[in-house]
PDB file of N, CA and C in Angstrom:
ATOM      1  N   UNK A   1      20.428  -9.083   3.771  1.00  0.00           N
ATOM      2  CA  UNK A   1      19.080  -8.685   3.406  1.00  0.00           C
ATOM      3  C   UNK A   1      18.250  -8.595   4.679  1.00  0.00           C
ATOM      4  N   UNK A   2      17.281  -7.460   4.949  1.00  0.00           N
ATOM      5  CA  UNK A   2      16.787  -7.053   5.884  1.00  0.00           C
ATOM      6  C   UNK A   2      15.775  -8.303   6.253  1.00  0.00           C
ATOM      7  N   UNK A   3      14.832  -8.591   5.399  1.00  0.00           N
ATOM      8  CA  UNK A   3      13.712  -9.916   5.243  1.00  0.00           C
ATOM      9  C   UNK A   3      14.659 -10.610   6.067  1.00  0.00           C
ATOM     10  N   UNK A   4      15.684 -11.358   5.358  1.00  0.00           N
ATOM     11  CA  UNK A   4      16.279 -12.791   5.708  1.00  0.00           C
ATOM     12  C   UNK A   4      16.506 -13.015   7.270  1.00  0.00           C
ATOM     13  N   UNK A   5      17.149 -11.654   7.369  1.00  0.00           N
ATOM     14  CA  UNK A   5      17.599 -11.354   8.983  1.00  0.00           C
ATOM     15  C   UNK A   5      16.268 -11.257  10.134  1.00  0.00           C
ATOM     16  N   UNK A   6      15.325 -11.002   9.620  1.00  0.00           N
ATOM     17  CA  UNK A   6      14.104 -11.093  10.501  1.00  0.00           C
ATOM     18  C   UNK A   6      13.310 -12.388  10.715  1.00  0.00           C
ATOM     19  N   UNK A   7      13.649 -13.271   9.304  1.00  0.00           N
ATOM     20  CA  UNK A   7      12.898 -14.555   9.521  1.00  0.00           C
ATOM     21  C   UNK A   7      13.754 -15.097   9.948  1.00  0.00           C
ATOM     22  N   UNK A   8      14.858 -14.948  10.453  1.00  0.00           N
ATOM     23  CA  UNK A   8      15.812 -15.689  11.011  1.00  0.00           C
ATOM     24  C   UNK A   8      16.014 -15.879  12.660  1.00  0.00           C
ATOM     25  N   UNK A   9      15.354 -14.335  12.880  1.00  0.00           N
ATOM     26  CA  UNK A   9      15.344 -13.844  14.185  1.00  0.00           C
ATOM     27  C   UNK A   9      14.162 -14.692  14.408  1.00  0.00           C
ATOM     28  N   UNK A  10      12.633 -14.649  13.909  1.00  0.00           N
ATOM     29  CA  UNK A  10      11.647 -15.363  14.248  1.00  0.00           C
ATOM     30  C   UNK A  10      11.369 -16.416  13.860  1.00  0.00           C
ATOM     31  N   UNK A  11      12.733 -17.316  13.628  1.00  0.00           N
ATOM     32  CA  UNK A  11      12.829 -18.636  13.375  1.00  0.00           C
ATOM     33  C   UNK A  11      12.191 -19.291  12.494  1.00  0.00           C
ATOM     34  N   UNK A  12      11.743 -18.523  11.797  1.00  0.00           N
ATOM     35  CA  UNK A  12      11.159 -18.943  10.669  1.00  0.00           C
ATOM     36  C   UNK A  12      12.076 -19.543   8.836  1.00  0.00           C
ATOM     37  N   UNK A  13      11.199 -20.379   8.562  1.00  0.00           N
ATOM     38  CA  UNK A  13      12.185 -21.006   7.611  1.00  0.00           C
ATOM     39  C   UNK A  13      11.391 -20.456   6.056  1.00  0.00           C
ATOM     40  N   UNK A  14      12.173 -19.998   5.107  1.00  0.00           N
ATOM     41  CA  UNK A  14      11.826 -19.234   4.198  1.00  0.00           C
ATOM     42  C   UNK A  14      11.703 -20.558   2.842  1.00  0.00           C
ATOM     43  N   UNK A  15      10.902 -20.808   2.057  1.00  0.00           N
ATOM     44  CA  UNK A  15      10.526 -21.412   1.109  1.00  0.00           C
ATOM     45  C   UNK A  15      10.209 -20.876  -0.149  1.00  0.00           C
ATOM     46  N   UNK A  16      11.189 -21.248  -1.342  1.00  0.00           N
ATOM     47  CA  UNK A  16      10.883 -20.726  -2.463  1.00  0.00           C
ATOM     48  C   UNK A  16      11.152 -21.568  -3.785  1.00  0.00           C
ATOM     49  N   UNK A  17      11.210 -21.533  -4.723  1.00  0.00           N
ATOM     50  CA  UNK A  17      11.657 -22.301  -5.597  1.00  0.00           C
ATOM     51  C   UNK A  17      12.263 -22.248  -6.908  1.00  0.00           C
ATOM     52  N   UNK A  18      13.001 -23.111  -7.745  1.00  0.00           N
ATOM     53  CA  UNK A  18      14.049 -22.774  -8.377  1.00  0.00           C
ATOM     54  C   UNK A  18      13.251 -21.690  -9.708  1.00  0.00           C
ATOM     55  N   UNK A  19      11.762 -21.503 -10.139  1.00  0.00           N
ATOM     56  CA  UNK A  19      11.478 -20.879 -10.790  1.00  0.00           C
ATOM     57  C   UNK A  19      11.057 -19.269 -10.417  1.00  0.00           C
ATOM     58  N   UNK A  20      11.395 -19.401  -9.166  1.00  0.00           N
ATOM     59  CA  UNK A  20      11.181 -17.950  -8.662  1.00  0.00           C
ATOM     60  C   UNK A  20      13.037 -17.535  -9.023  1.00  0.00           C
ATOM     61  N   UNK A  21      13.810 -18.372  -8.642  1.00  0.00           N
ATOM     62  CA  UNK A  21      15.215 -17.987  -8.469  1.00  0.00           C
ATOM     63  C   UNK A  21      15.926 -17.599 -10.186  1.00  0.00           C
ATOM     64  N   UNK A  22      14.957 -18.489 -10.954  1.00  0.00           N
ATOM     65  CA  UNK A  22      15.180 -18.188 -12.380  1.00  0.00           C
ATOM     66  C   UNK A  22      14.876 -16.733 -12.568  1.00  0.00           C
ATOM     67  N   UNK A  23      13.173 -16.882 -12.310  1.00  0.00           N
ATOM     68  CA  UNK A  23      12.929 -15.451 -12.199  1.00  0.00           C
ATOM     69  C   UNK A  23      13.807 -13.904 -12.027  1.00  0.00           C
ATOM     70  N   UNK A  24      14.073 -14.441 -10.849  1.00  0.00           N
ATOM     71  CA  UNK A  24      15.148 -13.363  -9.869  1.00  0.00           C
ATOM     72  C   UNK A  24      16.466 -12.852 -10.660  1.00  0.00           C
ATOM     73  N   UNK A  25      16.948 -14.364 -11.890  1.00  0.00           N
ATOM     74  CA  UNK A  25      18.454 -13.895 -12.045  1.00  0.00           C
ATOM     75  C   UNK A  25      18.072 -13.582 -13.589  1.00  0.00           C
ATOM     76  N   UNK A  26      16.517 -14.153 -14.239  1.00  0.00           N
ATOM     77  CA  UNK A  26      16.579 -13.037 -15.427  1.00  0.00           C
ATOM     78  C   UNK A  26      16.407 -11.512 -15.343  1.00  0.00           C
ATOM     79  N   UNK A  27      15.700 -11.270 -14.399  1.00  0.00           N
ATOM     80  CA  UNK A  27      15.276 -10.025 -13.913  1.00  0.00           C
ATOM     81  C   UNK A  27      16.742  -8.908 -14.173  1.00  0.00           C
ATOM     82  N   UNK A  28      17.858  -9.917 -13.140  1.00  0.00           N
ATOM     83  CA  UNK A  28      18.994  -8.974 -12.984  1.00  0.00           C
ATOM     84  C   UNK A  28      19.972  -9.262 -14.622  1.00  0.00           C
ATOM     85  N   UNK A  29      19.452  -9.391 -15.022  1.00  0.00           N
ATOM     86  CA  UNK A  29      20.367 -10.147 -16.580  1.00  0.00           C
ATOM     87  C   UNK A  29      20.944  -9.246 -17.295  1.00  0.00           C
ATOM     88  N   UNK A  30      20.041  -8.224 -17.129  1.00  0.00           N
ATOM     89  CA  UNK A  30      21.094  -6.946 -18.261  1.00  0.00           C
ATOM     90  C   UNK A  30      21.189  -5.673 -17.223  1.00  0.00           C
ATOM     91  N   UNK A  31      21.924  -5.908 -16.563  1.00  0.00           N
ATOM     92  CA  UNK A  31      22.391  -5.118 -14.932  1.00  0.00           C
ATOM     93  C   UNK A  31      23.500  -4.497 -15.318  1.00  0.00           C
ATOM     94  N   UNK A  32      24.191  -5.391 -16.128  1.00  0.00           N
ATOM     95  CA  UNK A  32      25.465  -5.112 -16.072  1.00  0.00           C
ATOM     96  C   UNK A  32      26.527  -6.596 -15.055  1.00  0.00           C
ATOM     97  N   UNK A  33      27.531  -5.958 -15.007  1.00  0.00           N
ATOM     98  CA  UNK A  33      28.388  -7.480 -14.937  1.00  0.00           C
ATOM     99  C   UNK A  33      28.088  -7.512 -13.515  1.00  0.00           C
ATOM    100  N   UNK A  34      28.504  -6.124 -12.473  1.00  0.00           N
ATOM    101  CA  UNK A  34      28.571  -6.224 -11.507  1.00  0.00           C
ATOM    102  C   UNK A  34      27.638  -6.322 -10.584  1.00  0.00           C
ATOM    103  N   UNK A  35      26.242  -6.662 -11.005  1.00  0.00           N
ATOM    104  CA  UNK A  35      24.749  -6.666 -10.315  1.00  0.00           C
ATOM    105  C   UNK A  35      24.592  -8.141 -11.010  1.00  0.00           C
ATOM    106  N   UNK A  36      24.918  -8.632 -12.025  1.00  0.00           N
ATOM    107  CA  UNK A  36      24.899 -10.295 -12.337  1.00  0.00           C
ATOM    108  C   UNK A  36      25.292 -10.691 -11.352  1.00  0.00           C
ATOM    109  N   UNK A  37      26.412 -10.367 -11.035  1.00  0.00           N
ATOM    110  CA  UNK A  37      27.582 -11.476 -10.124  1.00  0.00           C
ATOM    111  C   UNK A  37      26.697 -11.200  -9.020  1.00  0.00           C
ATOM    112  N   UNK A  38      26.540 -10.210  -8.168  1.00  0.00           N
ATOM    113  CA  UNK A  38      25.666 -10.250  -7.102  1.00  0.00           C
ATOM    114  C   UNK A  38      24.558 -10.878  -6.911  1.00  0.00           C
ATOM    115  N   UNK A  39      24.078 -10.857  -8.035  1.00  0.00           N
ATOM    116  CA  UNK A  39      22.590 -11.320  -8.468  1.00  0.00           C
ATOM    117  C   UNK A  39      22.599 -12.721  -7.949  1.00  0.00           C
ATOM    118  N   UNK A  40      24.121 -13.331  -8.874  1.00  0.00           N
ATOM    119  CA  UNK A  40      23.950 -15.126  -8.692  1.00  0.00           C
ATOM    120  C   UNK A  40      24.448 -15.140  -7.254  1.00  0.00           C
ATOM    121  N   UNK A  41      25.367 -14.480  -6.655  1.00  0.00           N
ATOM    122  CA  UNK A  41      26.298 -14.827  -5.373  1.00  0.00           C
ATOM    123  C   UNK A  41      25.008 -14.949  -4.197  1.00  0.00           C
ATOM    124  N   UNK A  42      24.292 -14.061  -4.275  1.00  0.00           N
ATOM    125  CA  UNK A  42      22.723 -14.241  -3.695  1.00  0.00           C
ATOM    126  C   UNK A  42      21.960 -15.533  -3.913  1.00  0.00           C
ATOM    127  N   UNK A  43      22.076 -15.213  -5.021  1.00  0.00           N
ATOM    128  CA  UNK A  43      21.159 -16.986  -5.104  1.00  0.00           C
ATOM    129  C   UNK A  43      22.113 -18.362  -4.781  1.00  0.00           C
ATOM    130  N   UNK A  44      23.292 -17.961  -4.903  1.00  0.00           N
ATOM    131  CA  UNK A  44      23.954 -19.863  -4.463  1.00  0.00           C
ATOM    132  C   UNK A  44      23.940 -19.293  -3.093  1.00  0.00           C
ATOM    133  N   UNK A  45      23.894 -18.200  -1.889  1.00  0.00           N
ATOM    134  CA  UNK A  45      23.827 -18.353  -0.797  1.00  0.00           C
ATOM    135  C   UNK A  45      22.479 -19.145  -0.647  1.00  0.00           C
ATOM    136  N   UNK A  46      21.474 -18.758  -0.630  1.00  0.00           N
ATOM    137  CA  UNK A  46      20.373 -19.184  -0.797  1.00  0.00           C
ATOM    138  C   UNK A  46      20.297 -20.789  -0.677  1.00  0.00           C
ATOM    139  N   UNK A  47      20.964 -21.139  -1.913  1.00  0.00           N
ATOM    140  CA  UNK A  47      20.368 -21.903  -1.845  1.00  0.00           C
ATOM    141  C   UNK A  47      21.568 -23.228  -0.777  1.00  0.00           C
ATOM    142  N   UNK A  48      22.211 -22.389  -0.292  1.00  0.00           N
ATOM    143  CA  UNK A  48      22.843 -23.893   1.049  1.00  0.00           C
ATOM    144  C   UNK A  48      22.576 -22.862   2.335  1.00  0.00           C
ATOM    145  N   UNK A  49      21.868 -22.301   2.228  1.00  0.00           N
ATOM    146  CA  UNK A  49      21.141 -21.371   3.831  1.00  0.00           C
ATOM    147  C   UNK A  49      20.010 -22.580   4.640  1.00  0.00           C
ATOM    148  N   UNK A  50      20.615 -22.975   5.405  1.00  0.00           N
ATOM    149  CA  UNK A  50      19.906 -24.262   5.949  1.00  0.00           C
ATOM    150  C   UNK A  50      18.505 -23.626   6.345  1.00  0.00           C
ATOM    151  N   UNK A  51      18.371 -22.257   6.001  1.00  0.00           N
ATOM    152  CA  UNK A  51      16.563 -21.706   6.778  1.00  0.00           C
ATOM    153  C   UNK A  51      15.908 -21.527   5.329  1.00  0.00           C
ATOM    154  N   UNK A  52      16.609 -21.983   4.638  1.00  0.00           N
ATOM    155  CA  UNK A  52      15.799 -21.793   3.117  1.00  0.00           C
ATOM    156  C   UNK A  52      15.789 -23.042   2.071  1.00  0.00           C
ATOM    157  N   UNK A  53      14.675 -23.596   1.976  1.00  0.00           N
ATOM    158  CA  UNK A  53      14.270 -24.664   0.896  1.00  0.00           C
ATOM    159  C   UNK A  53      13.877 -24.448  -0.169  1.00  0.00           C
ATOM    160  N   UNK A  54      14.610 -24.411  -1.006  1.00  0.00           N
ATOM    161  CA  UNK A  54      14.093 -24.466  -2.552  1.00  0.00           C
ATOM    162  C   UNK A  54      13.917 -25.775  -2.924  1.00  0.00           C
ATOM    163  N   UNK A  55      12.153 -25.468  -3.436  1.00  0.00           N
ATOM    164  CA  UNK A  55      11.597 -26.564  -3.992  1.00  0.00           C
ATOM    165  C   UNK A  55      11.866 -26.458  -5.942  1.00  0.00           C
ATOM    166  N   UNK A  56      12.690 -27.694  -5.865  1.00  0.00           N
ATOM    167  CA  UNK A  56      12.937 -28.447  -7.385  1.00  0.00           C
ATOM    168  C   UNK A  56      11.838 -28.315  -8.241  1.00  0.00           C
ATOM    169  N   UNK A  57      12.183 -27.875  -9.723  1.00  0.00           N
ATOM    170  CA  UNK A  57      10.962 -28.219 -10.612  1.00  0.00           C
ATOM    171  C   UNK A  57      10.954 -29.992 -10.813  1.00  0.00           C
ATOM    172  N   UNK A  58       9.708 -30.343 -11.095  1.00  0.00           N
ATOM    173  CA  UNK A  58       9.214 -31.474 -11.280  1.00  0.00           C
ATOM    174  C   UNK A  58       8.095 -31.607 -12.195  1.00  0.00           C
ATOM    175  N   UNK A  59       8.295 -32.761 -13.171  1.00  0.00           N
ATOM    176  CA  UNK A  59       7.000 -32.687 -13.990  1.00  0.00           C
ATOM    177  C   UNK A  59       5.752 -32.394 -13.660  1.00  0.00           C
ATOM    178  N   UNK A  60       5.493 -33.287 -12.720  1.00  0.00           N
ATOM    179  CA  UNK A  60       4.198 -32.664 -11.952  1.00  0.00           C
ATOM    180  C   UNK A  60       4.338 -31.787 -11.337  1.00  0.00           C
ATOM    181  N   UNK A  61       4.677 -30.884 -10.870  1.00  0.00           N
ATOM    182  CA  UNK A  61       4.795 -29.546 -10.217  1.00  0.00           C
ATOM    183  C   UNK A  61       4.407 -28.708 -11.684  1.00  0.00           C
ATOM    184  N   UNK A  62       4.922 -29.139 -12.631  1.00  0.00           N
ATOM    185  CA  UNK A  62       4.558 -27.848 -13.863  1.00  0.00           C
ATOM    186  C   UNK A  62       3.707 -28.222 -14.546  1.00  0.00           C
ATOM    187  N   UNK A  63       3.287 -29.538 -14.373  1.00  0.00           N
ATOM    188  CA  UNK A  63       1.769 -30.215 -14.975  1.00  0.00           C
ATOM    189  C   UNK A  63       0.592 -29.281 -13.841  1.00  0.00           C
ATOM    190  N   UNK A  64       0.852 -29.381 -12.883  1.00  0.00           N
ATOM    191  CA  UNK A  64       0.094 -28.747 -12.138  1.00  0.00           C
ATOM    192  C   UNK A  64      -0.425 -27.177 -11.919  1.00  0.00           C
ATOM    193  N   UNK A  65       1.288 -26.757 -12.254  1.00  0.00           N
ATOM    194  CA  UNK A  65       0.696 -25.307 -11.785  1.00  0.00           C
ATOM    195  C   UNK A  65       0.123 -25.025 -13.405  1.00  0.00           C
ATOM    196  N   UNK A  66      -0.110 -25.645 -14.439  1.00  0.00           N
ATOM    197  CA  UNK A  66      -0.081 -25.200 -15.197  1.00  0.00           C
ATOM    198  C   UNK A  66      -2.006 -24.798 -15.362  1.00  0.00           C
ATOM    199  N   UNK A  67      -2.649 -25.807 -14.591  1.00  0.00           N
ATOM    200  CA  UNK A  67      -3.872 -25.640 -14.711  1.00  0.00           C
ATOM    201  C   UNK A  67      -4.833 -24.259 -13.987  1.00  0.00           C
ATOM    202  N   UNK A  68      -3.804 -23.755 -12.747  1.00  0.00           N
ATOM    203  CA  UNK A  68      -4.109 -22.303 -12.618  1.00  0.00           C
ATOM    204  C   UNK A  68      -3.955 -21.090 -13.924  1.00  0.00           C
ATOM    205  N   UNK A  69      -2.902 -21.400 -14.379  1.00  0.00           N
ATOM    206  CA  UNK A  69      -2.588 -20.694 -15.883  1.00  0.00           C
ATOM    207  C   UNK A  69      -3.316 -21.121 -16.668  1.00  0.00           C
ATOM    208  N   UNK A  70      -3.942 -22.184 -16.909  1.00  0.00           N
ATOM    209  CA  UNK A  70      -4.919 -22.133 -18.065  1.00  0.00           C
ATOM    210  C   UNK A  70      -6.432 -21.836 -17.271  1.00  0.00           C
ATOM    211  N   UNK A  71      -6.925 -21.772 -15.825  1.00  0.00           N
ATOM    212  CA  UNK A  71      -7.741 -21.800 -15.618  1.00  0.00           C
ATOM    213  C   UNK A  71      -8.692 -19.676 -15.462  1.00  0.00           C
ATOM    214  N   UNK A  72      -7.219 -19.547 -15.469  1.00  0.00           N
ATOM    215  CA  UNK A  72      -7.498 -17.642 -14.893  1.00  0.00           C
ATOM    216  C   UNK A  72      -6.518 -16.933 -16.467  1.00  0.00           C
ATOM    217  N   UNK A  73      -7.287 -16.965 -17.640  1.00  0.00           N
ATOM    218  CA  UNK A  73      -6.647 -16.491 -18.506  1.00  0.00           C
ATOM    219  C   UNK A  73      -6.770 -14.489 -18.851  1.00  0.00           C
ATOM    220  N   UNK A  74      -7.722 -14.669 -17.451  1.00  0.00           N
ATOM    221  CA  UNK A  74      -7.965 -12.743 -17.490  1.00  0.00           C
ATOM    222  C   UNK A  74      -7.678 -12.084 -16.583  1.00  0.00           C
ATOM    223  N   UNK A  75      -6.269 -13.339 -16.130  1.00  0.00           N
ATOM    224  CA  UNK A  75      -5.370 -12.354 -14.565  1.00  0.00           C
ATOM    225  C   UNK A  75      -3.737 -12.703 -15.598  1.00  0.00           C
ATOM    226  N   UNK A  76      -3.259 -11.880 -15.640  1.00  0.00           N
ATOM    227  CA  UNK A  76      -1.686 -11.824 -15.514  1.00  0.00           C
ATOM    228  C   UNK A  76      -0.752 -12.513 -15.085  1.00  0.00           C
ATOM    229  N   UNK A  77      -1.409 -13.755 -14.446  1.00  0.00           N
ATOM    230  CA  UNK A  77      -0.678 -14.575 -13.266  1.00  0.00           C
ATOM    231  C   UNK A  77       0.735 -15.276 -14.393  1.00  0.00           C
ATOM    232  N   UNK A  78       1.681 -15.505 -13.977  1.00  0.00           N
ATOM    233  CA  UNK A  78       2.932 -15.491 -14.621  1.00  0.00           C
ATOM    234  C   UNK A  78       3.154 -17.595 -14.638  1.00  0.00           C
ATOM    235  N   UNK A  79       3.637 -17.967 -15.056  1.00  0.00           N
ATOM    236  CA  UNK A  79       3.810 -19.728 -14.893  1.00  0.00           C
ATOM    237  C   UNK A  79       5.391 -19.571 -13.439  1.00  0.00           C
ATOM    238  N   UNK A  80       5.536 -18.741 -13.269  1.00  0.00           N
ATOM    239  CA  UNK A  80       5.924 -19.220 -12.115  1.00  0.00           C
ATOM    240  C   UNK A  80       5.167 -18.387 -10.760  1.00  0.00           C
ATOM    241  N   UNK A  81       4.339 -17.267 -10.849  1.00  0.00           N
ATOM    242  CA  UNK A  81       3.082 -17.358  -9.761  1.00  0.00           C
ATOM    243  C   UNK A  81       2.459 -18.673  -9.836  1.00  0.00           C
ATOM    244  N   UNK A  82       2.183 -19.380 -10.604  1.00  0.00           N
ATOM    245  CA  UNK A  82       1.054 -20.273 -10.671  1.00  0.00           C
ATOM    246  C   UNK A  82       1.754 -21.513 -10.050  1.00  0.00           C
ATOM    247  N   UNK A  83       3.229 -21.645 -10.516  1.00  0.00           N
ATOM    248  CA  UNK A  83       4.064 -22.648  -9.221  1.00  0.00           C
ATOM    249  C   UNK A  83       4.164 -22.653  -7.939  1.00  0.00           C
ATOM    250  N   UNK A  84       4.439 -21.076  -7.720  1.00  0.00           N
ATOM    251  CA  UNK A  84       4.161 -20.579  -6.226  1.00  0.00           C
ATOM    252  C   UNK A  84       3.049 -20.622  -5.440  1.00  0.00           C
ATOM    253  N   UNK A  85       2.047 -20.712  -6.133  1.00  0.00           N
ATOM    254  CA  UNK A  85       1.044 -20.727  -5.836  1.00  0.00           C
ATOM    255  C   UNK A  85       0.786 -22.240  -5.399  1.00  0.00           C
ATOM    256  N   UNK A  86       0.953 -23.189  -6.360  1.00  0.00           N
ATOM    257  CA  UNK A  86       1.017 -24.202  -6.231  1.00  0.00           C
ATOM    258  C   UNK A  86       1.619 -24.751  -5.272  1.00  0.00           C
ATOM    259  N   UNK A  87       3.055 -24.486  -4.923  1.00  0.00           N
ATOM    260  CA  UNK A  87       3.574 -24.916  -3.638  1.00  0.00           C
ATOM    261  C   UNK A  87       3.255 -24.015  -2.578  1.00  0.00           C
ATOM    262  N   UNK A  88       2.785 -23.240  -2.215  1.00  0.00           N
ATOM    263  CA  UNK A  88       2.310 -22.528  -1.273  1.00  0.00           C
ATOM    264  C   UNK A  88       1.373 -23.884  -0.768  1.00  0.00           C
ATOM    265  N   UNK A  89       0.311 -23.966  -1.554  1.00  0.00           N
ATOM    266  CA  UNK A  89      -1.412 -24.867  -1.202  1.00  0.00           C
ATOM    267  C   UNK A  89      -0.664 -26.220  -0.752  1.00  0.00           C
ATOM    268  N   UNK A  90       0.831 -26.982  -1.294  1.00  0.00           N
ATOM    269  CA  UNK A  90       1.201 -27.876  -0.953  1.00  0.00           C
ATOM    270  C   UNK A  90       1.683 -27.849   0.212  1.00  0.00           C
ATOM    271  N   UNK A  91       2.344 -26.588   0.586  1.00  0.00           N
ATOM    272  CA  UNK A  91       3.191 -26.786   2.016  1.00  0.00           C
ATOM    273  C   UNK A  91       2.377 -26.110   2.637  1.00  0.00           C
ATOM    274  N   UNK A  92       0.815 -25.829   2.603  1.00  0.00           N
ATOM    275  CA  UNK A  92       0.335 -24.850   3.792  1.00  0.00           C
ATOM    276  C   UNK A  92       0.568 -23.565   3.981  1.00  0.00           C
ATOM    277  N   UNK A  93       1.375 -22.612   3.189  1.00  0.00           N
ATOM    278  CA  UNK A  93       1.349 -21.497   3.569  1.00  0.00           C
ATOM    279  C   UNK A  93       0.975 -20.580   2.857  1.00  0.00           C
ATOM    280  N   UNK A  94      -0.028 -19.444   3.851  1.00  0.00           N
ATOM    281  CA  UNK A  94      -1.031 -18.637   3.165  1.00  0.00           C
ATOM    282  C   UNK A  94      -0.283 -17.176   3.088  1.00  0.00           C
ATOM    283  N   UNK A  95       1.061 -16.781   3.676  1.00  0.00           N
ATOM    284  CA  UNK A  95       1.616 -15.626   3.974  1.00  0.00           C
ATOM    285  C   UNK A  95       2.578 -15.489   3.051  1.00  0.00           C
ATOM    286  N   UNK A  96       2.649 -14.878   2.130  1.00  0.00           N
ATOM    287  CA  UNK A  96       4.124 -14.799   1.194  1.00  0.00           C
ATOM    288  C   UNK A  96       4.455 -13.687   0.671  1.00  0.00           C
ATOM    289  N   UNK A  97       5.941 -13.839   0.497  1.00  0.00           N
ATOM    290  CA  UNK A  97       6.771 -12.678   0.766  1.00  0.00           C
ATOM    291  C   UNK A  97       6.749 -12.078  -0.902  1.00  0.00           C
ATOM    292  N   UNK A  98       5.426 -11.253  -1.133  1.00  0.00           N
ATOM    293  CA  UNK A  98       5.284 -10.631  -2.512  1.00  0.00           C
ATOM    294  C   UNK A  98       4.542  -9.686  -2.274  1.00  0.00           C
ATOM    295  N   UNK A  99       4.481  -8.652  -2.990  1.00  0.00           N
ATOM    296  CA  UNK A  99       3.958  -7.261  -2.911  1.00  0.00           C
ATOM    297  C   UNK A  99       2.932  -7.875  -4.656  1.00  0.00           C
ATOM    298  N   UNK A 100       2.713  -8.580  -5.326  1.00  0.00           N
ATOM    299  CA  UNK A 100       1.799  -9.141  -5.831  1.00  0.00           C
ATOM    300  C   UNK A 100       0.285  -9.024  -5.851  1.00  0.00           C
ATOM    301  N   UNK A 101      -0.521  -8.954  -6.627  1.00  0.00           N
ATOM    302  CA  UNK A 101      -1.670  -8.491  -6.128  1.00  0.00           C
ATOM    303  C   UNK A 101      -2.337 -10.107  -6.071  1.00  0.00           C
ATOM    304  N   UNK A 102      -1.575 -10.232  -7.332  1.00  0.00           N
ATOM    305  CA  UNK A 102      -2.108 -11.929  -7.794  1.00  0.00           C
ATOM    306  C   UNK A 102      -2.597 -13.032  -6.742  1.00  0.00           C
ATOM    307  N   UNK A 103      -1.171 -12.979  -5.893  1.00  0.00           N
ATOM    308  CA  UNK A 103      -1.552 -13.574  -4.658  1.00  0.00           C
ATOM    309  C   UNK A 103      -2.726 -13.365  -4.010  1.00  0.00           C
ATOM    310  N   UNK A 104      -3.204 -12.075  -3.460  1.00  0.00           N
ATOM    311  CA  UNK A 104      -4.265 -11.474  -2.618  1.00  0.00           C
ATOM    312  C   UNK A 104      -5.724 -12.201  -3.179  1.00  0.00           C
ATOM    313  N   UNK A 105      -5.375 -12.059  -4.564  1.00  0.00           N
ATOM    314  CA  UNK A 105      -6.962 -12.796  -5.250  1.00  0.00           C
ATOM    315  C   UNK A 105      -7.011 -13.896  -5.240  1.00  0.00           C
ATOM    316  N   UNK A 106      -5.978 -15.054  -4.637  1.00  0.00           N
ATOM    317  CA  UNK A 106      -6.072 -15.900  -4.712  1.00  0.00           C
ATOM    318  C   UNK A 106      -6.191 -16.700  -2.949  1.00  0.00           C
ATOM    319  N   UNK A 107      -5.833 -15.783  -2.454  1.00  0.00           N
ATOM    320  CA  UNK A 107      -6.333 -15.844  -1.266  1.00  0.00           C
ATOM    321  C   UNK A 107      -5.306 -15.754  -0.031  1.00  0.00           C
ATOM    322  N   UNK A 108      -3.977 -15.329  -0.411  1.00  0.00           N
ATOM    323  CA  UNK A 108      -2.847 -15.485  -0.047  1.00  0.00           C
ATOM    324  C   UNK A 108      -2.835 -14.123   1.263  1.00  0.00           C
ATOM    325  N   UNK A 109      -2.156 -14.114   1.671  1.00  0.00           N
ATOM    326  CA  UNK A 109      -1.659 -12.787   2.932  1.00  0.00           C
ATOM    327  C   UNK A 109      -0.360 -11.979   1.605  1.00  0.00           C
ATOM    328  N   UNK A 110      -0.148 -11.152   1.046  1.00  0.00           N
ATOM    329  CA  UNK A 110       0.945 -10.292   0.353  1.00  0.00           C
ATOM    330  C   UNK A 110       1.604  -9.311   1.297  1.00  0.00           C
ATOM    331  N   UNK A 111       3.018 -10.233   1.966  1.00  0.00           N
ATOM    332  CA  UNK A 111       3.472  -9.396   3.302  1.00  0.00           C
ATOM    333  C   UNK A 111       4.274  -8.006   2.833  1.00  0.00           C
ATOM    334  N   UNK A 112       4.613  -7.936   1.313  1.00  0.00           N
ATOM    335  CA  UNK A 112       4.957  -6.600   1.117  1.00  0.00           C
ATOM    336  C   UNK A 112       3.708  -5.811   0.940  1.00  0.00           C
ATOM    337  N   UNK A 113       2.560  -5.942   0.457  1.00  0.00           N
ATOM    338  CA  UNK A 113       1.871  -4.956   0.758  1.00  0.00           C
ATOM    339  C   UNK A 113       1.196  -4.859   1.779  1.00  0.00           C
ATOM    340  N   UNK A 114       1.593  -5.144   2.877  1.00  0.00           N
ATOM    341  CA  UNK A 114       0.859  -3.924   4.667  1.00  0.00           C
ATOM    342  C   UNK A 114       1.653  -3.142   4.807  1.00  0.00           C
TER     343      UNK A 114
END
């Protein structure tokens, strides 16, 4: 993947979490067999890629993000934007790798859309 290979080059360590990765492999779910298998073979790289941390769900992590979701009921924001979101504000980072608008209103940098 083009991304991976660049944050790799600029040493940068990529952060995401297991409800984005859920996300990712319902998305590919009715692909067909041979875009499943890819789908998951992607995500177990992922997740032992020593430049990539996936953050665990946790009660409080979904107690939490849950209050952005009940707080913005006239944005679209999804219960796992509202995690991301959530661990973004926890680990400090304002730059993330979504073409999202959601993010932008929330105050985020959306590095797919420049």
């Amino acid at each position: 993947m083009k991304i991976a290979l660049e944050l790799r080059k600029e040493q940068l360590a990529m952060v995401t979490s297991d409800a984005v990765l859920i996300e990712y492999l319902t998305y590919f779910s009715g692909w067909g067999r041979d875009t499943r298998i890819a789908a998951v073979d992607f995500v177990l790289e992922l997740r032992v890629d020593p430049a990539v941390r996936v953050i665990a769900h946790s009660d409080d992590l979904i107690a939490r993000a849950m209050e952005p979701y009940r707080r913005r009921p006239d944005k679209s924001y999804s219960m796992t934007d509202c995690i991301s979101m959530v661990i973004c504000r926890d680990e400090g980072i304002t730059e993330v790798l979504t073409h999202d608008e959601d993010f932008v209103r929330e105050g985020f940098v959306a590095l797919l859309r420049q």
